[in-house]
C-alpha atoms as a PDB file:
ATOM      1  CA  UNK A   1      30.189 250.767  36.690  1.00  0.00           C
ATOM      2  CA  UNK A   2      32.623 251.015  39.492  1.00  0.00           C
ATOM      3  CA  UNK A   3      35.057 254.086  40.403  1.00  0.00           C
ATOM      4  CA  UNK A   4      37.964 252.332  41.657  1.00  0.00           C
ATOM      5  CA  UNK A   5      40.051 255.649  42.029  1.00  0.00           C
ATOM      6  CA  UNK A   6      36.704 257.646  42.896  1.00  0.00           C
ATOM      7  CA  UNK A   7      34.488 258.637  45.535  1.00  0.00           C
ATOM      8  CA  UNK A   8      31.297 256.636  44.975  1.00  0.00           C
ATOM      9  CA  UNK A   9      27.852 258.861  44.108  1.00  0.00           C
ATOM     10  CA  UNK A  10      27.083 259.479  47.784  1.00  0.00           C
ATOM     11  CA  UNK A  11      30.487 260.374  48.795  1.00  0.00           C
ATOM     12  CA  UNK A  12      30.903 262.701  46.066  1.00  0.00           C
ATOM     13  CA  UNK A  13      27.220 264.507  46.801  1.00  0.00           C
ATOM     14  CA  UNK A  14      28.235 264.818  50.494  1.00  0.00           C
ATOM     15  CA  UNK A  15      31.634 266.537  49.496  1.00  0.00           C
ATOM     16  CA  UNK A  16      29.703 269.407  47.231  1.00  0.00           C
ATOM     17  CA  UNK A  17      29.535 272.779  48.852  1.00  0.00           C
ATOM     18  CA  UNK A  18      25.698 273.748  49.231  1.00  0.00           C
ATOM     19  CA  UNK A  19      26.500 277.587  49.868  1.00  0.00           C
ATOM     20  CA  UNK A  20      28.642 277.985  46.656  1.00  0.00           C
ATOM     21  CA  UNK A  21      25.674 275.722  44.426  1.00  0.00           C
ATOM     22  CA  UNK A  22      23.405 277.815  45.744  1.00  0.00           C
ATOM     23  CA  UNK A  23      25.590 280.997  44.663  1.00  0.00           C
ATOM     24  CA  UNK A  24      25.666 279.725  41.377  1.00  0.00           C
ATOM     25  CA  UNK A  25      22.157 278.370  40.911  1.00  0.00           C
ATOM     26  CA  UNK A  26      21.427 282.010  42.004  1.00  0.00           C
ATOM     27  CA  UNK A  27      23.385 284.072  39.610  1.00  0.00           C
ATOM     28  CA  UNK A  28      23.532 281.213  36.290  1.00  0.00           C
ATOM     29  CA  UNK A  29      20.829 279.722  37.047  1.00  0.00           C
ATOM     30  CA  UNK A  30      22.919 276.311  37.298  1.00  0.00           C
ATOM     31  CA  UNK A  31      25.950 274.977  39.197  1.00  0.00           C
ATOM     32  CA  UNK A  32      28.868 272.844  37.736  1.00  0.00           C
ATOM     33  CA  UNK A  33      30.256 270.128  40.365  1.00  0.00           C
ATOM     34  CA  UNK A  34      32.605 267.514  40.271  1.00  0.00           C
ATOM     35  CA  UNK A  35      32.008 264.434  38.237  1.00  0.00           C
ATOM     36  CA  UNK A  36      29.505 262.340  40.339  1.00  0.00           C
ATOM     37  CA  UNK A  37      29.344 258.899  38.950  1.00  0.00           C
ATOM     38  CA  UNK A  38      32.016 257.718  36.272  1.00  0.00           C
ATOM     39  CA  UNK A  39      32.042 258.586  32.232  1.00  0.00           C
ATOM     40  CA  UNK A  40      30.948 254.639  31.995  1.00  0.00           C
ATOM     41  CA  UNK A  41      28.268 254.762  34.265  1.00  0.00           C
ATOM     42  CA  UNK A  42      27.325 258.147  32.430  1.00  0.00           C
ATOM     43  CA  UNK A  43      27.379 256.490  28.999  1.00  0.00           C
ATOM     44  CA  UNK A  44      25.176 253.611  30.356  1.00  0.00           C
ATOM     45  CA  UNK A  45      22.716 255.787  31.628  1.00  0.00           C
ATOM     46  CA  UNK A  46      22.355 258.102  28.737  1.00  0.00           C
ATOM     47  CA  UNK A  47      22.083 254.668  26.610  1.00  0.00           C
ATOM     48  CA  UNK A  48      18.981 254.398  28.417  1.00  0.00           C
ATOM     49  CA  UNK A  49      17.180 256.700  27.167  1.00  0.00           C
ATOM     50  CA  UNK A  50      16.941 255.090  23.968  1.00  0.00           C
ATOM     51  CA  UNK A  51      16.439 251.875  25.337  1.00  0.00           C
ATOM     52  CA  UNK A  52      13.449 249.426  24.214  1.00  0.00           C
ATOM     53  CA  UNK A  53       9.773 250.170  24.711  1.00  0.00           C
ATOM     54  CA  UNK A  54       8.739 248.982  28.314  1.00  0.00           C
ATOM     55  CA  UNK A  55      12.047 250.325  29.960  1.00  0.00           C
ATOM     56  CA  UNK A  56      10.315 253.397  30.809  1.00  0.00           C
ATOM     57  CA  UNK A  57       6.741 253.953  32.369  1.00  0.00           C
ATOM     58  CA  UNK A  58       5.719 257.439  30.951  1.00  0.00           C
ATOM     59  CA  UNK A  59       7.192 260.077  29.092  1.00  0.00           C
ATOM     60  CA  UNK A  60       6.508 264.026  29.899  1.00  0.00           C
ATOM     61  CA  UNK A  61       6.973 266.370  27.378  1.00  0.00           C
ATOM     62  CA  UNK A  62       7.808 269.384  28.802  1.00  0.00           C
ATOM     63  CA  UNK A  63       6.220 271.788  26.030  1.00  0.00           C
ATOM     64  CA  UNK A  64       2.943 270.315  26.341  1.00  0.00           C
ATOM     65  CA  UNK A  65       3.085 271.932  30.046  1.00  0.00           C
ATOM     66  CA  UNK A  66       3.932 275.374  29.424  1.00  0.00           C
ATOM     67  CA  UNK A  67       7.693 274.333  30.532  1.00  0.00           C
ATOM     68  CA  UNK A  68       9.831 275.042  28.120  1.00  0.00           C
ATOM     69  CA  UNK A  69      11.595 272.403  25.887  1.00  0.00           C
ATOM     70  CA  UNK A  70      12.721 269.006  26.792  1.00  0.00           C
ATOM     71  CA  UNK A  71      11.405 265.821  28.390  1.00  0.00           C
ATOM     72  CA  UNK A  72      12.086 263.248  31.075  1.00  0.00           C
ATOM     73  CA  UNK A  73      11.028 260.076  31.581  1.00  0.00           C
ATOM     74  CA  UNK A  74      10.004 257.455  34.454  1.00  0.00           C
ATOM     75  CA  UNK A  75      11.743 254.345  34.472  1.00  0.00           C
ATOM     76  CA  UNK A  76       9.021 251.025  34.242  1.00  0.00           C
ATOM     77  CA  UNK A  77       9.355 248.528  37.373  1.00  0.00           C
ATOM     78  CA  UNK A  78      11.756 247.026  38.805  1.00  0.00           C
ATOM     79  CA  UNK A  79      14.195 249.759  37.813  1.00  0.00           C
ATOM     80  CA  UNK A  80      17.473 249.020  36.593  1.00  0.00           C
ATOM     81  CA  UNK A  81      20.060 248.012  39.572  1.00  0.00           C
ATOM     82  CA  UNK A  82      22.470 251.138  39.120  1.00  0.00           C
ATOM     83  CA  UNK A  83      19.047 253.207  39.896  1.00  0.00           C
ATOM     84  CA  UNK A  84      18.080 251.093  42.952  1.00  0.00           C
ATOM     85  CA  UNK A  85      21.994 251.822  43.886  1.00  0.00           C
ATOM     86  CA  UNK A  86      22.027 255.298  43.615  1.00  0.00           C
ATOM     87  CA  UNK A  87      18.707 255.577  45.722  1.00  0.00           C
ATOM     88  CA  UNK A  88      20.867 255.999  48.234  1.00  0.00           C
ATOM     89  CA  UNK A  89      21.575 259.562  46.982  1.00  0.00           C
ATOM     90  CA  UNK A  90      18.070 260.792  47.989  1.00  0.00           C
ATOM     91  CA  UNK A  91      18.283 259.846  51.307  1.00  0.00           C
ATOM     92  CA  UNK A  92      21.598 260.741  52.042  1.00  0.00           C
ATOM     93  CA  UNK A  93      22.523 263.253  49.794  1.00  0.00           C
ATOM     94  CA  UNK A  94      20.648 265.296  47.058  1.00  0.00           C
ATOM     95  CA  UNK A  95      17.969 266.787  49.783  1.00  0.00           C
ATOM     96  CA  UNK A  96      21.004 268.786  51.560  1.00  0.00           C
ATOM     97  CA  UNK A  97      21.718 270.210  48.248  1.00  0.00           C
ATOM     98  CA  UNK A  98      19.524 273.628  47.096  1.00  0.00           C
ATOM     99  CA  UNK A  99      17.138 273.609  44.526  1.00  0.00           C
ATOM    100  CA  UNK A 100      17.154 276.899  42.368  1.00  0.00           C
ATOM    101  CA  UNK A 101      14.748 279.464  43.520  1.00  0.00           C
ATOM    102  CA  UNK A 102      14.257 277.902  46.714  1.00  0.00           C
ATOM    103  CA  UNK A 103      16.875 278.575  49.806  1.00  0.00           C
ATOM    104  CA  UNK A 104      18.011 276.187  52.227  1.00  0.00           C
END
């Protein structure tokens, strides 16, 4: 899981451009950025998903709340070490970024 030749997570996050997500977000209704974490990292984490009962904590369905399709879920405790690594993104990152809907 490491980007030798890449910006790790937080450096990548802090080099997006807020205005132009937030153009985006505005007129698509999503942005596309730059690669944020590596394609094996990416694999890893979507392997997850699938991953034995007791990995995750709860599961929400998003039909079953008048949201559309989909789900997500909550990882179980301790969460996997990748996750505890890219904690860092909330706190020095992702809250500078906009949110659709919502302007900075």
């Amino acid at each position: 899981m490491s980007m030798p030749d890449r910006a790790s997570p937080v450096e990548a996050v802090a080099a997006l451009e807020p205005e132009n997500l937030q153009d985006a977000l505005d007129r698509e209704g999503f942005a596309i950025t730059a690669p944020i974490v590596d394609a094996d990292t990416c694999a890893e984490i979507a392997g997850l998903y699938s991953a034995v009962e007791g990995t995750f904590r709860s599961t929400v369905t998003m039909a079953r709340h008048g949201f559309g399709s989909g789900e997500y879920k909550y990882f179980a405790r301790p969460c996997p070490a990748w996750c505890k690594r890219c904690g860092v993104l909330c706190t020095r990152g992702w809250r500078r970024l906009p949110t659709h809907g919502r302007r900075a």
